[in-house]
C-alpha atoms as a PDB file:
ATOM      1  CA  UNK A   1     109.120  60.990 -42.008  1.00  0.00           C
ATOM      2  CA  UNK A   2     108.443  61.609 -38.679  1.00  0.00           C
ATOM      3  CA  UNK A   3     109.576  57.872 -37.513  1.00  0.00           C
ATOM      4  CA  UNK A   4     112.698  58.067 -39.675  1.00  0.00           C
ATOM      5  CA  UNK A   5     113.087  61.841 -38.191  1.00  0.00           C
ATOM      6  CA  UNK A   6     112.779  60.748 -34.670  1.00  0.00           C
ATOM      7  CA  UNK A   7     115.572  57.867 -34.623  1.00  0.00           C
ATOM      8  CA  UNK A   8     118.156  60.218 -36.202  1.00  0.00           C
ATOM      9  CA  UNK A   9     117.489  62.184 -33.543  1.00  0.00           C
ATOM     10  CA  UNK A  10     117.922  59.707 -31.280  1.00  0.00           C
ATOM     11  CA  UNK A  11     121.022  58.614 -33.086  1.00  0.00           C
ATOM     12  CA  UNK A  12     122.626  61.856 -32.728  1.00  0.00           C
ATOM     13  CA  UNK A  13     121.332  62.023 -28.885  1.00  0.00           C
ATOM     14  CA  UNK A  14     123.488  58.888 -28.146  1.00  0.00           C
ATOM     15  CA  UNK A  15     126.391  60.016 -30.084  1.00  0.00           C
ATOM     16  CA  UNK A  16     126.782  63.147 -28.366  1.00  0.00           C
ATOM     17  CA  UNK A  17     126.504  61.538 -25.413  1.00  0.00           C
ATOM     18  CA  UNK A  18     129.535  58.610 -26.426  1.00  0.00           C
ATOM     19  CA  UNK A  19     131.165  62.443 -27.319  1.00  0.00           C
ATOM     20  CA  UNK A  20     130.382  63.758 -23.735  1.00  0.00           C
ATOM     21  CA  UNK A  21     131.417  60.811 -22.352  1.00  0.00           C
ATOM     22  CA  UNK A  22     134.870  60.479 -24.131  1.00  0.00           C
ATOM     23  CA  UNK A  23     135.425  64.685 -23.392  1.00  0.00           C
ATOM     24  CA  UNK A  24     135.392  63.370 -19.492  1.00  0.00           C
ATOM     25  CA  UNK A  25     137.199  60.910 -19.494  1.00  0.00           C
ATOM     26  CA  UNK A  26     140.086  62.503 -21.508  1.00  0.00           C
ATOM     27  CA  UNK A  27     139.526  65.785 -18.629  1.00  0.00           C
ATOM     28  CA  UNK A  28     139.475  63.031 -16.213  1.00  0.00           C
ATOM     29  CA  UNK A  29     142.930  61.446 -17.882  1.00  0.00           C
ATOM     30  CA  UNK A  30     144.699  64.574 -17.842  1.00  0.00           C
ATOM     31  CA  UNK A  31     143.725  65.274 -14.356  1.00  0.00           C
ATOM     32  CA  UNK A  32     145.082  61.727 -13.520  1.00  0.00           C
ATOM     33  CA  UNK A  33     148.772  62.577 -15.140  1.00  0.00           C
ATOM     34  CA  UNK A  34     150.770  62.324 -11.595  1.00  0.00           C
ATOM     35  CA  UNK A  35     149.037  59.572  -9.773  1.00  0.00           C
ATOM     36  CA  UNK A  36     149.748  57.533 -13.108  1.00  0.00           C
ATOM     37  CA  UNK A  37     153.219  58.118 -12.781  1.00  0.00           C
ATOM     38  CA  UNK A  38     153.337  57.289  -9.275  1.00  0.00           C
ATOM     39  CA  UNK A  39     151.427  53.829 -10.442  1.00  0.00           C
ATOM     40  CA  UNK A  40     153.711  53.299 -13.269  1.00  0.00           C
ATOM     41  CA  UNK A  41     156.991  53.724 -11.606  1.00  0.00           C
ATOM     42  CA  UNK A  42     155.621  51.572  -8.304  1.00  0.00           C
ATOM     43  CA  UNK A  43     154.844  49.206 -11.414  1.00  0.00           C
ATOM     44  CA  UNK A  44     157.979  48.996 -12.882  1.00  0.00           C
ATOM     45  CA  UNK A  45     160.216  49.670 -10.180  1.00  0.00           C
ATOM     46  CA  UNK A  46     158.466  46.683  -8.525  1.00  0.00           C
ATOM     47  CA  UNK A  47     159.517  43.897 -12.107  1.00  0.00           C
ATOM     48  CA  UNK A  48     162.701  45.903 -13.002  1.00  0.00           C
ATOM     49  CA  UNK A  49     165.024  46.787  -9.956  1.00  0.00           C
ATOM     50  CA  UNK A  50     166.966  50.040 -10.598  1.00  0.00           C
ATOM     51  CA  UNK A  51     170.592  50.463  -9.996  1.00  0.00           C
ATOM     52  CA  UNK A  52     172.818  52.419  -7.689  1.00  0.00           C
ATOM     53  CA  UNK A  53     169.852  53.458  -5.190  1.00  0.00           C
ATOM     54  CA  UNK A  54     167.098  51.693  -3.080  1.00  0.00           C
ATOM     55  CA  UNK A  55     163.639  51.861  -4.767  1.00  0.00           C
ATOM     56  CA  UNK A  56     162.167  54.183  -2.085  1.00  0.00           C
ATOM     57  CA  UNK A  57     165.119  56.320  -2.925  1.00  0.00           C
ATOM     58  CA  UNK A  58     164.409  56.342  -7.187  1.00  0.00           C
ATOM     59  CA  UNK A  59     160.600  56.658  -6.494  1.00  0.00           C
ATOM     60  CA  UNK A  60     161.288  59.861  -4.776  1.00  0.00           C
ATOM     61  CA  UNK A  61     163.387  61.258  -7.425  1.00  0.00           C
ATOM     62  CA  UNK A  62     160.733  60.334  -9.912  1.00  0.00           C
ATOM     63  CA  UNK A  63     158.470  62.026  -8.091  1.00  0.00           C
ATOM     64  CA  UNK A  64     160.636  65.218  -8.036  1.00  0.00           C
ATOM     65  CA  UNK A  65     160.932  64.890 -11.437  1.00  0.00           C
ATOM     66  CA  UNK A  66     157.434  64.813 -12.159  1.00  0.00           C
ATOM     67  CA  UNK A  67     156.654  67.649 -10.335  1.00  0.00           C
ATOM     68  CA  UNK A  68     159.516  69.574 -11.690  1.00  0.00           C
ATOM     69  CA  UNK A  69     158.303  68.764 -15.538  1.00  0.00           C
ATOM     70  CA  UNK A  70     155.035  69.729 -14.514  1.00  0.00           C
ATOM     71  CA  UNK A  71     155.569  73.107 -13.116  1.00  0.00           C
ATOM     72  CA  UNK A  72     157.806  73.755 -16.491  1.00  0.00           C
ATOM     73  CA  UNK A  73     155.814  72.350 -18.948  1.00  0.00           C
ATOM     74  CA  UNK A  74     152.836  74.483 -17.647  1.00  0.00           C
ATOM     75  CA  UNK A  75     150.973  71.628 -17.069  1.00  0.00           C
ATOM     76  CA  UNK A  76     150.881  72.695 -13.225  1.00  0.00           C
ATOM     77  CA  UNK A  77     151.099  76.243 -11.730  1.00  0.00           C
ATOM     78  CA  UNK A  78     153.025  77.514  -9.771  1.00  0.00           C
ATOM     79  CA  UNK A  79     150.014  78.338  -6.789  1.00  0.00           C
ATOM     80  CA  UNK A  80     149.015  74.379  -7.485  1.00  0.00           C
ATOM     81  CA  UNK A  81     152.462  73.477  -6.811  1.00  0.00           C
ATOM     82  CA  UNK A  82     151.951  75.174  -3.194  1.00  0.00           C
ATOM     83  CA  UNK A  83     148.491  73.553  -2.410  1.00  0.00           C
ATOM     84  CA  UNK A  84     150.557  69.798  -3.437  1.00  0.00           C
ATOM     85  CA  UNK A  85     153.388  70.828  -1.055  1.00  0.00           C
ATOM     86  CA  UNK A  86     151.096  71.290   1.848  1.00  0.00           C
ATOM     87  CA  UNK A  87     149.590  68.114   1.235  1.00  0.00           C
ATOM     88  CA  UNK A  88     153.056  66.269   1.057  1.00  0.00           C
ATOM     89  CA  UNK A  89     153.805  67.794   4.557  1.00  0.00           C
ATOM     90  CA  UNK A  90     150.309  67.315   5.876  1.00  0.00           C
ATOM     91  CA  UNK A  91     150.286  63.617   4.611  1.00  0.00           C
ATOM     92  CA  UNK A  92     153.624  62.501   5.563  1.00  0.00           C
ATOM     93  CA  UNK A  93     152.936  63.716   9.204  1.00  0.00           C
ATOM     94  CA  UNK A  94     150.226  61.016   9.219  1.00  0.00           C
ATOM     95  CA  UNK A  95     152.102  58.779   7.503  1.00  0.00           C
ATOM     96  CA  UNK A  96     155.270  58.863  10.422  1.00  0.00           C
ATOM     97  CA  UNK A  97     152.259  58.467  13.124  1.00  0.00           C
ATOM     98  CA  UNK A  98     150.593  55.764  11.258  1.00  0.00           C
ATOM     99  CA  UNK A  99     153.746  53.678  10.281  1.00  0.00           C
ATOM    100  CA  UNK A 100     154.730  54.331  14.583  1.00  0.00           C
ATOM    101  CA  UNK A 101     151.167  53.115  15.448  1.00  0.00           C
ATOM    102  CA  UNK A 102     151.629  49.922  13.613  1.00  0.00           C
ATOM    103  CA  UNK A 103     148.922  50.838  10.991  1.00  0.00           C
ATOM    104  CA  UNK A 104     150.683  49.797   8.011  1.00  0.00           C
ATOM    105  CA  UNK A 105     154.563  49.630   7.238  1.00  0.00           C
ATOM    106  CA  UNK A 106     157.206  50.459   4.801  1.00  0.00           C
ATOM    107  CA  UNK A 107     160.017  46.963   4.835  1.00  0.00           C
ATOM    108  CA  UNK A 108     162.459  47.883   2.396  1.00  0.00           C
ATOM    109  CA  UNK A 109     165.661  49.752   2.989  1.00  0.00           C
ATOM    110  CA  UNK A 110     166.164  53.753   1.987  1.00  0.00           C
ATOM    111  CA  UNK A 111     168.471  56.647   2.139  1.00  0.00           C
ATOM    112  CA  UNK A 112     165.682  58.762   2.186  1.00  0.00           C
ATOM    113  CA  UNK A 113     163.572  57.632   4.898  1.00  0.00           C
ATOM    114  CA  UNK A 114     162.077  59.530   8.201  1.00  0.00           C
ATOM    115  CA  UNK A 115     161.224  57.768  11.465  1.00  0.00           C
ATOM    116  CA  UNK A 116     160.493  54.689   8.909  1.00  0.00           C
ATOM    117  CA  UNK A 117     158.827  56.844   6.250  1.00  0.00           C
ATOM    118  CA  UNK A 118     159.891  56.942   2.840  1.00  0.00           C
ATOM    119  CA  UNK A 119     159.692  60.712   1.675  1.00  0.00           C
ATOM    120  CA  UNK A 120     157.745  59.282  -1.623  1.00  0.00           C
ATOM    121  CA  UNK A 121     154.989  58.177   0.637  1.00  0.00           C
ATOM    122  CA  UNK A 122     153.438  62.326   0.612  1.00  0.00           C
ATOM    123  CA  UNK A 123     153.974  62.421  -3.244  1.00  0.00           C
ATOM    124  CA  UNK A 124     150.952  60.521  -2.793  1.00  0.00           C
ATOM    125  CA  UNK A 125     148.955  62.224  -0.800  1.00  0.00           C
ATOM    126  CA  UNK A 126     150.370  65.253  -3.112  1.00  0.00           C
ATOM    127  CA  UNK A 127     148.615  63.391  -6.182  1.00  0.00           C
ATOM    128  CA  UNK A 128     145.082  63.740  -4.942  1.00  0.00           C
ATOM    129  CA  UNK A 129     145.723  67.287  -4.499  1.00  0.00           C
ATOM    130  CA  UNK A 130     147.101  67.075  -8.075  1.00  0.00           C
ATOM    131  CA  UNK A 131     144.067  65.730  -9.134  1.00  0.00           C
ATOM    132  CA  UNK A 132     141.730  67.987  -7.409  1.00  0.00           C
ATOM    133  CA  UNK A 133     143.681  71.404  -8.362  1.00  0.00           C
ATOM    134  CA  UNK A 134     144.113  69.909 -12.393  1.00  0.00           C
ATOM    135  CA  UNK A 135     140.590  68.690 -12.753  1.00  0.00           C
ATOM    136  CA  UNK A 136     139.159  71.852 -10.714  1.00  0.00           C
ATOM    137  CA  UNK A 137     140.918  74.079 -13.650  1.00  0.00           C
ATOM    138  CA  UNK A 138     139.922  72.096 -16.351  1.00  0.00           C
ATOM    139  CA  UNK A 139     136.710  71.357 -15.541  1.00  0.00           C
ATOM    140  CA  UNK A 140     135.984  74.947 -14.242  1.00  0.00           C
ATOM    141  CA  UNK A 141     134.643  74.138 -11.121  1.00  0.00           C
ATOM    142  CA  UNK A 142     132.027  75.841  -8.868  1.00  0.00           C
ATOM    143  CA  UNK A 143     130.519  74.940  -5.636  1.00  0.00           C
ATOM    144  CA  UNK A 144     127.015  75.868  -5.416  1.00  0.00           C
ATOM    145  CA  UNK A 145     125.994  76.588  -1.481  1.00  0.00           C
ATOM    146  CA  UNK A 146     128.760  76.351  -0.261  1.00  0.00           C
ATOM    147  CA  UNK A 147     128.766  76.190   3.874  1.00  0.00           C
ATOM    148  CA  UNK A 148     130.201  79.340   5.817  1.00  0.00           C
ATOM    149  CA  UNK A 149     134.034  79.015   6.126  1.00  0.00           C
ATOM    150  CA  UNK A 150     134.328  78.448   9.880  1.00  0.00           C
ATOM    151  CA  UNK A 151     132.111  75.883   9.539  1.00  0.00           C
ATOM    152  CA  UNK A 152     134.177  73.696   6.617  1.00  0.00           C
ATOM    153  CA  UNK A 153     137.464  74.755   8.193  1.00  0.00           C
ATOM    154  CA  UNK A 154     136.538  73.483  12.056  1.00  0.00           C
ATOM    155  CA  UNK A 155     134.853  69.767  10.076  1.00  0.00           C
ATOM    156  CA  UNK A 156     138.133  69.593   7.513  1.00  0.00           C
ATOM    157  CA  UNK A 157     140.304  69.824  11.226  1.00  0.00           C
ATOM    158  CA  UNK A 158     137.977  67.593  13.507  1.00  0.00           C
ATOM    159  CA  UNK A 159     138.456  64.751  10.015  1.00  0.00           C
ATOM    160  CA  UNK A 160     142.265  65.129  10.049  1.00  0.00           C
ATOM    161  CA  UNK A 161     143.080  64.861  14.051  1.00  0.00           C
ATOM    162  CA  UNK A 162     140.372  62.034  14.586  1.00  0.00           C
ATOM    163  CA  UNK A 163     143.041  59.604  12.192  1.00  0.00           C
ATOM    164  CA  UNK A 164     145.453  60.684  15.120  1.00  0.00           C
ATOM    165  CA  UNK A 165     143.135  60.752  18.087  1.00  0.00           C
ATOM    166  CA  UNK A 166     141.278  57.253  17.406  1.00  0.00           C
ATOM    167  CA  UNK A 167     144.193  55.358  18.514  1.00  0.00           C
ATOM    168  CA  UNK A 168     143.942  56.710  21.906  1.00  0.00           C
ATOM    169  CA  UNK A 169     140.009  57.687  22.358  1.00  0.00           C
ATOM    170  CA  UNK A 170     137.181  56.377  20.652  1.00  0.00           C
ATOM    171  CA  UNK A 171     136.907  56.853  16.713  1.00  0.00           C
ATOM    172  CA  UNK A 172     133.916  59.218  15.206  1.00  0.00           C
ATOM    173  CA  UNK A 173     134.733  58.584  12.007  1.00  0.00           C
ATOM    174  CA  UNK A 174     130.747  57.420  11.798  1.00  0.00           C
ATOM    175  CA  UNK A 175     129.688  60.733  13.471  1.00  0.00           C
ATOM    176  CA  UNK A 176     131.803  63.228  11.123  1.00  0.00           C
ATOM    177  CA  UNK A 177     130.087  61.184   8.021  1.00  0.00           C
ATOM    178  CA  UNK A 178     126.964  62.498   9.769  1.00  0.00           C
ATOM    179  CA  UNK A 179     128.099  65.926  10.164  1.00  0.00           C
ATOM    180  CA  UNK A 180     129.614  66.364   6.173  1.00  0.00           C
ATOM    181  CA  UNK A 181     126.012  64.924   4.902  1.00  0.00           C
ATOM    182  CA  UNK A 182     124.341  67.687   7.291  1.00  0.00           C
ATOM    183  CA  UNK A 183     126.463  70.070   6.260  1.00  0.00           C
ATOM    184  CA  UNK A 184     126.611  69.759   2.764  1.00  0.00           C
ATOM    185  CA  UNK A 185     123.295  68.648   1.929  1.00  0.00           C
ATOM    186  CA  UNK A 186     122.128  71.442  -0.340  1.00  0.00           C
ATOM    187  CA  UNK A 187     125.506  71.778  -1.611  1.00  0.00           C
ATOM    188  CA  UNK A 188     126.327  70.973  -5.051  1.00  0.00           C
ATOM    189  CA  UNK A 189     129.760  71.074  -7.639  1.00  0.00           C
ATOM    190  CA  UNK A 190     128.840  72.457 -10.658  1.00  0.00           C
ATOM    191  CA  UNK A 191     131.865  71.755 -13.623  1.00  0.00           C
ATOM    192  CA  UNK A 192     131.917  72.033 -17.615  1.00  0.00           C
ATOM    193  CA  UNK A 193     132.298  69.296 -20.134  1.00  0.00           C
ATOM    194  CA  UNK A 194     132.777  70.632 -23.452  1.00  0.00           C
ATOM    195  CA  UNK A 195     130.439  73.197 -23.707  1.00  0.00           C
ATOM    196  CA  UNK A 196     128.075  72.140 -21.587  1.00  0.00           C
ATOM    197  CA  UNK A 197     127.418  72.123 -17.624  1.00  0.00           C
ATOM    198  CA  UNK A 198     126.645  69.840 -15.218  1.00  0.00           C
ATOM    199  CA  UNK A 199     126.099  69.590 -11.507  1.00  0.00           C
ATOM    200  CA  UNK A 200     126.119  66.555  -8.773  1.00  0.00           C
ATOM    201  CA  UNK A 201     125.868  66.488  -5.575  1.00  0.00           C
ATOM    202  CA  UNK A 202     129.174  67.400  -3.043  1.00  0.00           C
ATOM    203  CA  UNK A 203     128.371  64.000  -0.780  1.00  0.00           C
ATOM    204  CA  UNK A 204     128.067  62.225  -3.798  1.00  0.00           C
ATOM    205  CA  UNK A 205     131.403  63.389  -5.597  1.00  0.00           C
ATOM    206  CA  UNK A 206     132.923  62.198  -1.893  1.00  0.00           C
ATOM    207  CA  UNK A 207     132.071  58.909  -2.303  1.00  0.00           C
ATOM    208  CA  UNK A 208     132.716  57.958  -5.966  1.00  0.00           C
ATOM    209  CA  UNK A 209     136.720  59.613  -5.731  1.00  0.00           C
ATOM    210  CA  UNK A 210     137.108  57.835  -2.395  1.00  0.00           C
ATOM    211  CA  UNK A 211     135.857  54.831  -3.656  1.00  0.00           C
ATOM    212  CA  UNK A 212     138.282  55.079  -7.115  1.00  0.00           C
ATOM    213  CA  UNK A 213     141.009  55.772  -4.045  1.00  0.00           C
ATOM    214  CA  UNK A 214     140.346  52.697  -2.807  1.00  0.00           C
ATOM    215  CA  UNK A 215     140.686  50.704  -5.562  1.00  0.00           C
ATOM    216  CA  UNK A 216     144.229  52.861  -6.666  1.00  0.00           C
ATOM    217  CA  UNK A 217     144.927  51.551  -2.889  1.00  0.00           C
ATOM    218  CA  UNK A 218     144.743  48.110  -3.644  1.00  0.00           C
ATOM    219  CA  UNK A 219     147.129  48.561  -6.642  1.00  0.00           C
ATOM    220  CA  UNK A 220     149.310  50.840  -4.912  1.00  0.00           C
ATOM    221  CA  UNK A 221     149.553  47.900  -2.052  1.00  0.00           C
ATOM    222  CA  UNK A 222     149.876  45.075  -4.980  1.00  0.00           C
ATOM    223  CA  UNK A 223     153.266  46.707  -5.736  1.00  0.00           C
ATOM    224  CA  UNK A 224     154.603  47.567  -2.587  1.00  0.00           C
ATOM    225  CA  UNK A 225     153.984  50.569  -2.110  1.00  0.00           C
ATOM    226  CA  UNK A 226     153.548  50.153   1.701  1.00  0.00           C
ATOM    227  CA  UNK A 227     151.565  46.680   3.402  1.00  0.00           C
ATOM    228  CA  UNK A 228     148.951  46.161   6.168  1.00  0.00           C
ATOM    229  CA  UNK A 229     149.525  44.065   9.010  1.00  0.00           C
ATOM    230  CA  UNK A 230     147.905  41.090   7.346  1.00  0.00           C
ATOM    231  CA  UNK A 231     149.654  41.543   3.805  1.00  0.00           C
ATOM    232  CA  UNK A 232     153.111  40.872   5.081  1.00  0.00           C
ATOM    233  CA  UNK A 233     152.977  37.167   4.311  1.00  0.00           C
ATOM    234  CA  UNK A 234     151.059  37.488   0.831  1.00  0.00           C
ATOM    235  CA  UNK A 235     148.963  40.279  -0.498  1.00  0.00           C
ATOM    236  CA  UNK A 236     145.143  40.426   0.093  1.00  0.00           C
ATOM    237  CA  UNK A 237     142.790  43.014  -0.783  1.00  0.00           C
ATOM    238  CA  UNK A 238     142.476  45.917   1.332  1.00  0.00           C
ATOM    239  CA  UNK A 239     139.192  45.848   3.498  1.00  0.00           C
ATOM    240  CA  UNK A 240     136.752  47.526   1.828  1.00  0.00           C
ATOM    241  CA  UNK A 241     135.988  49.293   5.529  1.00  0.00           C
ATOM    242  CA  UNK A 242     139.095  51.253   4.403  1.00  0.00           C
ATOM    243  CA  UNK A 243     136.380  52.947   1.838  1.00  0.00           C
ATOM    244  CA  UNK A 244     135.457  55.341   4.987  1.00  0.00           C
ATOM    245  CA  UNK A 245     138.931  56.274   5.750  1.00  0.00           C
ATOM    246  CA  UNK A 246     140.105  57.470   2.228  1.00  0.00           C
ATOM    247  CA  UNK A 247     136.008  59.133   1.835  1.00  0.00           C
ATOM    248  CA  UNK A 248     137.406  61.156   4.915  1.00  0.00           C
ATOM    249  CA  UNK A 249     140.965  61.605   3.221  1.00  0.00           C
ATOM    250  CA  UNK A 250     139.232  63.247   0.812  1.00  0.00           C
ATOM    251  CA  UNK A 251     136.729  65.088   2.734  1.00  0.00           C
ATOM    252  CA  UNK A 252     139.453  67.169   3.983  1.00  0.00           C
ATOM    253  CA  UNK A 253     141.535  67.114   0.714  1.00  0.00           C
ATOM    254  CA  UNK A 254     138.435  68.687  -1.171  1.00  0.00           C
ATOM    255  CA  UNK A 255     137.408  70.815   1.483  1.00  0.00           C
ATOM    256  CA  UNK A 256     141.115  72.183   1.809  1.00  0.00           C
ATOM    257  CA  UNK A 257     141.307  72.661  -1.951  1.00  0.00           C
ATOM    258  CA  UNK A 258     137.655  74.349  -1.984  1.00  0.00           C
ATOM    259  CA  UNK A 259     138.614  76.551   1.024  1.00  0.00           C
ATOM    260  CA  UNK A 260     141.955  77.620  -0.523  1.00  0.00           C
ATOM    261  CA  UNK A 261     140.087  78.285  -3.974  1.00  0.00           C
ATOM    262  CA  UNK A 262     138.154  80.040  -2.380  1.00  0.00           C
ATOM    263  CA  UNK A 263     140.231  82.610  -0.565  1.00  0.00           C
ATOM    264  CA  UNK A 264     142.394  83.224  -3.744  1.00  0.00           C
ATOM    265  CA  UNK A 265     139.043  83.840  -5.693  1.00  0.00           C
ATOM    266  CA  UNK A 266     137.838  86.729  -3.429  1.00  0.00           C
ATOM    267  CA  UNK A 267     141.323  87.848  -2.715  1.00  0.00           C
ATOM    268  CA  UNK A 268     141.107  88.604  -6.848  1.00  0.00           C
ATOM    269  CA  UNK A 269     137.751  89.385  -6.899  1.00  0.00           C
ATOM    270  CA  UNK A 270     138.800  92.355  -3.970  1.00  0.00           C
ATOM    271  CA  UNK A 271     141.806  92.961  -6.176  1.00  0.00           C
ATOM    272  CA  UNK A 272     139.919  93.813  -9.078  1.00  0.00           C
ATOM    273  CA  UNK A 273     137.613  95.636  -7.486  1.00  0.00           C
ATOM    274  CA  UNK A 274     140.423  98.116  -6.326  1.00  0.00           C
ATOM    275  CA  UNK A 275     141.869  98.510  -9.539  1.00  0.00           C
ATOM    276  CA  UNK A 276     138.431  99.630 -10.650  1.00  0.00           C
ATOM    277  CA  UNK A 277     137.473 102.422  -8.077  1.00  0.00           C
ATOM    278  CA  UNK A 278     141.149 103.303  -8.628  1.00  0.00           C
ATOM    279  CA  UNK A 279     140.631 103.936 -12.592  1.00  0.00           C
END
């Protein structure tokens, strides 16, 4: 009895497991919904040409589109919407200084490009932030020792101007690693599958999305969605030294999303508070 007892158990241990497993991903799907998209419709734009307007010009629209069925069909609020437009601005700036620094390139012609820059181009920066802000809610999120705010806001800065300032001084991309695994070793994201909860480490969570970014990079290049220096000819794979820049990419996208969290959570929390001492 015992024997047969102990392998049921063991039975159902793996099986809820599969289940946990299968909850995530489907969090992790619906999370995903606007960088698909952007995939798809690089995909098919790339086999299928579209009529009437340049590519750059219908991925943009798509992209619009998205974000306007999103915000209607609840899918995305309306204080997510804000945190995706900031990173549309903040990424196309690096995108116009990239694409003028000869970093990478956008060939094909569009109404709706600046200084070379397709306007798509920060929809995609915009879908990390998606992803962050959709699988933050879903997964209900907390960060466990989390650093003083000066101290996140000063390393989330020093990550985003060294992809400017490289090009003309030397690049501490190496020595801002250091300072995030300092800073953030006792730190930990907590989130919820099902009804359970589990916790990993921040630096760890770093590495494993900008490592999934890197391969979404490589498809992303594959159908044109912009091409390094040496893919003009025929497409290669992207260096995988381009790990470290996306791991900082979203270094400061996280930290930016935490920070922002953050604020709105004790501006509530304050908010609350008031209404209490005022009943």
């Amino acid at each position: 009895m015992e024997i047969g007892s102990g392998k049921k158990k063991n039975e159902w241990s793996i099986f809820g497991a599969f289940k946990q497993l299968v909850r995530f991903g489907w969090q992790q799907a619906l999370s995903c919904v606007f960088p698909v998209v952007i995939f798809a419709s690089l995909g098919i734009t790339q086999v299928i040409p579209l009529p009437f307007l340049p590519r750059y010009d219908w991925l943009l629209v798509i992209c619009i589109l998205m974000q306007w069925w999103m915000l209607r069909s609840g899918l995305e609020t309306r204080d997510e919407l804000k945190v995706i437009t900031l990173f549309h601005v903040i990424g196309l700036a690096l995108e116009i200084f990239k694409v003028h620094m000869g970093s990478w390139s956008y060939p094909e012609e569009g109404y709706s490009k600046l200084f070379g820059v397709p306007l798509y181009s920060g929809f995609m920066y915009a879908s990390v932030a998606s992803y962050l802000c959709q699988a933050w809610r879903r997964m209900n999120v907390e960060l466990v020792d989390w650093p003083p705010f000066w101290a996140v806001v000063s390393l989330a800065a020093a990550i985003y101007l060294n992809f400017f300032t490289h090009h003309y001084w030397i690049d501490i991309r190496w020595w801002l690693s250091t300072l995030v695994i300092i800073l953030f070793w006792k730190s930990w994201v907590r989130y919820e599958v099902g009804e359970k909860s589990y916790r990993m480490p921040i630096a760890l969570s770093f590495v494993l999305i900008g490592f999934f970014i890197w391969i979404a990079e490589n498809i992303a290049t594959f159908f044109g969605a912009w091409e390094y220096p040496n893919q003009t000819e025929a497409w290669s794979l992207v260096h995988l030294g381009k790990v470290s820049s996306w791991l900082l990419l979203v270094i400061v996208s996280f930290l930016i999303v935490a920070t922002l969290k953050r604020v709105k959570g004790k501006g509530s929390n304050n908010l609350n508070n008031q209404i209490a001492l005022h009943k």
